[in-house]
C-alpha atoms as a PDB file:
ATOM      1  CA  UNK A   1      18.580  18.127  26.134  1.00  0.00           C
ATOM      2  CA  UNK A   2      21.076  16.570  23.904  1.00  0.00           C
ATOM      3  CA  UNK A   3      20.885  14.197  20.946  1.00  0.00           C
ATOM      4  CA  UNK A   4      23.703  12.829  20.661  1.00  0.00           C
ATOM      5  CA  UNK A   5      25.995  11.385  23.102  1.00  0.00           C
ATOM      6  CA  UNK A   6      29.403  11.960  21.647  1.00  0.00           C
ATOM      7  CA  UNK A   7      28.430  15.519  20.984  1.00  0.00           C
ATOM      8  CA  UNK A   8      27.840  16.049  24.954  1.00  0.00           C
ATOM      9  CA  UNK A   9      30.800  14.648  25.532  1.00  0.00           C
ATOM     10  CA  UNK A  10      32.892  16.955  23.297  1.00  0.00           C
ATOM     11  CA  UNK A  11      31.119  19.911  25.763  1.00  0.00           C
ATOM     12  CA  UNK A  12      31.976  18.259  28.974  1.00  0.00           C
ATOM     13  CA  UNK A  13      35.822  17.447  28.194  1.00  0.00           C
ATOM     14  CA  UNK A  14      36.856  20.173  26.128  1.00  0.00           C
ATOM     15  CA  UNK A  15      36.427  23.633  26.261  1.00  0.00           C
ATOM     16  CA  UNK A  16      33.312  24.528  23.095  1.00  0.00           C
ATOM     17  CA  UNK A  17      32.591  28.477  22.800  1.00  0.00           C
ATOM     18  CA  UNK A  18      29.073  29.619  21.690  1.00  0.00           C
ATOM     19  CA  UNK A  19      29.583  29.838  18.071  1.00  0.00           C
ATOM     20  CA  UNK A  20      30.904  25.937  17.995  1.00  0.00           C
ATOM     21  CA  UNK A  21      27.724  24.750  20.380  1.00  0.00           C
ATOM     22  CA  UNK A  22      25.038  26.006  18.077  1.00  0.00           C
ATOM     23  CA  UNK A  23      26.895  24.575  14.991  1.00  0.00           C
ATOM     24  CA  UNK A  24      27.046  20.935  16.919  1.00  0.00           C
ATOM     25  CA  UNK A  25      23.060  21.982  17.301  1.00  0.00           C
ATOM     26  CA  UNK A  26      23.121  22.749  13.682  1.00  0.00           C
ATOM     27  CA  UNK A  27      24.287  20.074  13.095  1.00  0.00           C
ATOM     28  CA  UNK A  28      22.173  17.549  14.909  1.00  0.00           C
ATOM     29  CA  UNK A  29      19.107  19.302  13.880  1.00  0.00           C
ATOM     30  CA  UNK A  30      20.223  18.909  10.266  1.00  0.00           C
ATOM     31  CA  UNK A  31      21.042  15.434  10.276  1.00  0.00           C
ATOM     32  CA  UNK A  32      17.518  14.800  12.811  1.00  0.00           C
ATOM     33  CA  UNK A  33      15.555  16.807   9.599  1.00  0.00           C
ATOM     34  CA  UNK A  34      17.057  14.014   7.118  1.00  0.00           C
ATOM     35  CA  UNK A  35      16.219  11.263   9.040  1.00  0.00           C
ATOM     36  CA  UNK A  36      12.521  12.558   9.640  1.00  0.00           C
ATOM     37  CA  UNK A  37      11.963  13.854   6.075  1.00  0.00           C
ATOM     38  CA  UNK A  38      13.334  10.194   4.462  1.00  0.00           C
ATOM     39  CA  UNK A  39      10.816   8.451   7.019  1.00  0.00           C
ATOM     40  CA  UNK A  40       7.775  10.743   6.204  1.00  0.00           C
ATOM     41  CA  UNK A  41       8.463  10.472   2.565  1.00  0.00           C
ATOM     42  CA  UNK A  42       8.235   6.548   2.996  1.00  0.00           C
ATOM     43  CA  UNK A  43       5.719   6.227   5.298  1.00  0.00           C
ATOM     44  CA  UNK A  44       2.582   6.805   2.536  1.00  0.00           C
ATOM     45  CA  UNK A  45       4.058   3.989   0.953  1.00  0.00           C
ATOM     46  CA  UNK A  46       3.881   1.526   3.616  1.00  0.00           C
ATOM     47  CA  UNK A  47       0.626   2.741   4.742  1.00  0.00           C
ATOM     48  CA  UNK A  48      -3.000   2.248   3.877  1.00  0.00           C
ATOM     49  CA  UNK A  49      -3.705   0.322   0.663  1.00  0.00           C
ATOM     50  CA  UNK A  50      -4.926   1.406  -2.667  1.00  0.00           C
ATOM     51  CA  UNK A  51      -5.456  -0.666  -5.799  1.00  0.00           C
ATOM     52  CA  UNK A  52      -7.300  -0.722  -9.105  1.00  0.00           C
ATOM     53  CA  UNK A  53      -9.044  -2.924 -11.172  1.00  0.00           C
ATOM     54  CA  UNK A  54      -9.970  -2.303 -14.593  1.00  0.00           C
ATOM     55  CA  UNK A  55     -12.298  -4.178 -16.372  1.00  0.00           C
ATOM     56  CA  UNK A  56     -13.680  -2.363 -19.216  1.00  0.00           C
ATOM     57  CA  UNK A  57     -17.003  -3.191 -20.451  1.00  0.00           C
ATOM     58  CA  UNK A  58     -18.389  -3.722 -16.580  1.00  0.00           C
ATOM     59  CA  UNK A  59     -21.325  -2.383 -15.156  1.00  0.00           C
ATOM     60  CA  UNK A  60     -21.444   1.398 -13.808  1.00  0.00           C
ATOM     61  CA  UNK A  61     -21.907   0.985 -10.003  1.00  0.00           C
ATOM     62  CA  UNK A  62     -21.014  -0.287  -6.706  1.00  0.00           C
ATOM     63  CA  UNK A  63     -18.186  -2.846  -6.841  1.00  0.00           C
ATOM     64  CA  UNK A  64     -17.562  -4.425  -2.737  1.00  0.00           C
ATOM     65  CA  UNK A  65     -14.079  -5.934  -1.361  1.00  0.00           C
ATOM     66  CA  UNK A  66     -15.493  -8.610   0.352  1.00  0.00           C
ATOM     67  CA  UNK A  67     -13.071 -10.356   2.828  1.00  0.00           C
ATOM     68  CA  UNK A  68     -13.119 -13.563   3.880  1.00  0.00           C
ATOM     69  CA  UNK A  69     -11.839 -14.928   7.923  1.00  0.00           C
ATOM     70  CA  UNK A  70     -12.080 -18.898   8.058  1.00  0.00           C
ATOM     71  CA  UNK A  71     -15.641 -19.384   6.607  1.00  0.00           C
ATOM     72  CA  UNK A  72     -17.082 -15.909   7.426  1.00  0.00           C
ATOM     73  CA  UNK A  73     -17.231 -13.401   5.434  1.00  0.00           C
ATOM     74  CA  UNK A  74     -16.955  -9.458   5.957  1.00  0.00           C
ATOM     75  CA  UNK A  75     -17.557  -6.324   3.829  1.00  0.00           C
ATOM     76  CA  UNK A  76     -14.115  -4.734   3.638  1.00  0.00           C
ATOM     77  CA  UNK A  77     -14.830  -2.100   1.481  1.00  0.00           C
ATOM     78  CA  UNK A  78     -16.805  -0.324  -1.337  1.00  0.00           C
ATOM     79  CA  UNK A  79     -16.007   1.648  -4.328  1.00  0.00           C
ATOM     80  CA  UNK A  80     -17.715   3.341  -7.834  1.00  0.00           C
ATOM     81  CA  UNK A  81     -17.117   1.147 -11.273  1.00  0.00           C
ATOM     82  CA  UNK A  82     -16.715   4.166 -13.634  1.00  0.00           C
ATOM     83  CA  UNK A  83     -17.626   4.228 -17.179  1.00  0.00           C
ATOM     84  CA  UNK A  84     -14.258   2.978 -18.244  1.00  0.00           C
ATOM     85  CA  UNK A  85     -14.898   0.029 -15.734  1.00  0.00           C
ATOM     86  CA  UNK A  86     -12.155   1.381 -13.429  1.00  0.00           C
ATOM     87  CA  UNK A  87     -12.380   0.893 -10.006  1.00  0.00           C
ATOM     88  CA  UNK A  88     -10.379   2.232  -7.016  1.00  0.00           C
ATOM     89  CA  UNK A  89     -10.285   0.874  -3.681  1.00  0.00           C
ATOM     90  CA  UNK A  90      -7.940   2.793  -1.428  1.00  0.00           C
ATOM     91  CA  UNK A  91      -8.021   3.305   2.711  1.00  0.00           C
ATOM     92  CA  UNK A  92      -5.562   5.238   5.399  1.00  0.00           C
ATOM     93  CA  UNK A  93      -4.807   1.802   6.920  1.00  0.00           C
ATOM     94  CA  UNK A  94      -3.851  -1.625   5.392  1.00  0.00           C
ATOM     95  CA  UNK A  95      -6.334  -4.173   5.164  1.00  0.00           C
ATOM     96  CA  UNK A  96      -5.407  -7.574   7.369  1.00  0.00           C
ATOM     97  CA  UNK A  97      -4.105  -9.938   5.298  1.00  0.00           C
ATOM     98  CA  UNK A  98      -5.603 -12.937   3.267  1.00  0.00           C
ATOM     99  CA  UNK A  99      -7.668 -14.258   0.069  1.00  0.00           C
ATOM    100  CA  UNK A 100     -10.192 -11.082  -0.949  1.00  0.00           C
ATOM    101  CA  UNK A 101     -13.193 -11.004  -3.523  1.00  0.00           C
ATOM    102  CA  UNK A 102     -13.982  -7.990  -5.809  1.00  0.00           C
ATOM    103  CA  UNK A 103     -18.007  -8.480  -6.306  1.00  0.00           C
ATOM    104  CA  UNK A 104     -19.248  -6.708  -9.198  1.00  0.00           C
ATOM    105  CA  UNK A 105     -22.849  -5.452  -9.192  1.00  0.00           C
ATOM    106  CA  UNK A 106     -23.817  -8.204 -11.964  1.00  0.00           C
ATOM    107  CA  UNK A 107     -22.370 -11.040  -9.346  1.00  0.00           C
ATOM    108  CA  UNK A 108     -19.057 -11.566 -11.455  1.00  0.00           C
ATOM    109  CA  UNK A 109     -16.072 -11.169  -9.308  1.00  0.00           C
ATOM    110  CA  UNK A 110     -12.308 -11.626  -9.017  1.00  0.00           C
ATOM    111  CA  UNK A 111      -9.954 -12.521  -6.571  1.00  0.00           C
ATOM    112  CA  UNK A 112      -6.601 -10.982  -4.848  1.00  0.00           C
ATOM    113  CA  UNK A 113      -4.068 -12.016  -2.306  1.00  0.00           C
ATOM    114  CA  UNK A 114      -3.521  -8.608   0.138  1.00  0.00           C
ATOM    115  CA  UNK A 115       0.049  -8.953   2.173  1.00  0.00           C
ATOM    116  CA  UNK A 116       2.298  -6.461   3.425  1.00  0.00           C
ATOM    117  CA  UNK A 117       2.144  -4.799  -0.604  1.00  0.00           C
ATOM    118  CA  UNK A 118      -0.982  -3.445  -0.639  1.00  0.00           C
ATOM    119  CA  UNK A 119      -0.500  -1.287  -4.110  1.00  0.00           C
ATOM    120  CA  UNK A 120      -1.119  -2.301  -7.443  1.00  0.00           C
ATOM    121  CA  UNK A 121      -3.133  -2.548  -9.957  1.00  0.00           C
ATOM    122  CA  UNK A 122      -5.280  -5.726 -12.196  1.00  0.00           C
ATOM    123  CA  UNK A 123      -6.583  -5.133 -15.829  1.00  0.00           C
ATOM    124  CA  UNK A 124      -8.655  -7.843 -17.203  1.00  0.00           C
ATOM    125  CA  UNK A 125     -10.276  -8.151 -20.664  1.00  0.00           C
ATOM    126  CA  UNK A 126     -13.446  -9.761 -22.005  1.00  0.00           C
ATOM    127  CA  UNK A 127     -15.535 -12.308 -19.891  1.00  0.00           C
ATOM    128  CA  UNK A 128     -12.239 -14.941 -19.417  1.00  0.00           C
ATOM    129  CA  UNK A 129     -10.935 -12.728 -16.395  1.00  0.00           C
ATOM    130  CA  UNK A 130      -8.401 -15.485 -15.002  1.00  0.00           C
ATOM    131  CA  UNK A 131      -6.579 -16.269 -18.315  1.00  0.00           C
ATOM    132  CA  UNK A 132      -6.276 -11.802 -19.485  1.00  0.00           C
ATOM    133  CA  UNK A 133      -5.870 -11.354 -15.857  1.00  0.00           C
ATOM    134  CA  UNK A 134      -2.658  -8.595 -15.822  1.00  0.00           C
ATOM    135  CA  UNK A 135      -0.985  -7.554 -12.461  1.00  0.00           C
ATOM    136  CA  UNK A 136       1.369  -4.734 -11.886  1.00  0.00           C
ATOM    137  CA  UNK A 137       2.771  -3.902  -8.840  1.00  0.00           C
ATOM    138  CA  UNK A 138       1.939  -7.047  -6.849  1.00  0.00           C
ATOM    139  CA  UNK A 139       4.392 -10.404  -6.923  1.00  0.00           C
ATOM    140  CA  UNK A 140       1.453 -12.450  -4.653  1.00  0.00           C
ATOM    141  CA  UNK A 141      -0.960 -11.685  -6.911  1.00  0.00           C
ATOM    142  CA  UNK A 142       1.272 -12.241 -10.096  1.00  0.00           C
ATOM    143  CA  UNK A 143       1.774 -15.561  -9.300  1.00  0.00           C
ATOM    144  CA  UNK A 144      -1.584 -16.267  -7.444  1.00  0.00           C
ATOM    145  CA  UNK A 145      -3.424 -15.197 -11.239  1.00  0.00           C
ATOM    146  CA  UNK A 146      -0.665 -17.796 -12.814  1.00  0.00           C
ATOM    147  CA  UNK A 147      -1.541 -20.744 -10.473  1.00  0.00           C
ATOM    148  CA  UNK A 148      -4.969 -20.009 -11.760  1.00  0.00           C
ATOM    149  CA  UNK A 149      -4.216 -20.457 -14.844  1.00  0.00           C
ATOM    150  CA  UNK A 150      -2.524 -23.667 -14.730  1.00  0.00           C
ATOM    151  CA  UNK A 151      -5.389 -25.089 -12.828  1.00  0.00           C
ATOM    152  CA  UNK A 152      -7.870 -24.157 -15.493  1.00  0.00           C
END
């Protein structure tokens, strides 16, 4: 089997010895390494989603990602509020797009925009969560908590 064309070429039409076929393998299995190695190491990246939300002074317990698909809506997933009111949603495979609530066990909540990015974090302070509302990492949501404000 060969990679690349031009290489089996070069065999055909000219004359290659041993020692220059296994460096044109060399070669291609070089360059084939880079390619896979720069994809892998970008592929964790693009994949799965994982963001935190830190609000301290919240509740130790279970905090849901509720989604929402026209008027229904769907547990998405489920995560621990730690003492330091950190919590951590993360998954192998991105969640689908749209407007998403973070329920709190004491009923508050907040709420992000989940696109293609799907890793950030949110730090909020006090009980005013839209106004102290801070994003990193995520443009959508950035400018989602900003239209928020100005409607308040």
């Amino acid at each position: 089997m060969v990679i690349c064309p031009a290489f089996y070429i070069i065999a055909q039409k000219v004359y290659v010895d041993r020692s220059m076929k296994k460096q044109i393998f060399l070669i291609q299995f070089i360059l084939l390494l880079g390619f896979s190695t720069h994809f892998a190491s970008a592929a964790p990246e693009s994949g799965g989603y994982e963001f935190q939300v830190t609000i301290p002074g919240m509740q130790v317990g279970i905090c849901k990602l509720i989604g929402m698909v026209g008027e229904q809506n769907y547990l998405a997933d489920s995560a621990k509020v730690d003492a330091s009111g950190k919590v951590l949603f993360q998954g192998k495979s991105p969640l689908p797009g749209g407007l998403y609530y973070v329920l709190y066990s004491d009923n508050r909540f907040i709420q992000i925009l989940l696109d293609k990015d799907q890793h950030f974090s949110l730090t909020a302070q006090g009980t005013d969560l839209v106004s102290t509302m801070q994003v990193e990492g995520s443009l959508d949501n950035e400018l989602f908590y900003q239209n928020l404000r100005f409607e308040t």
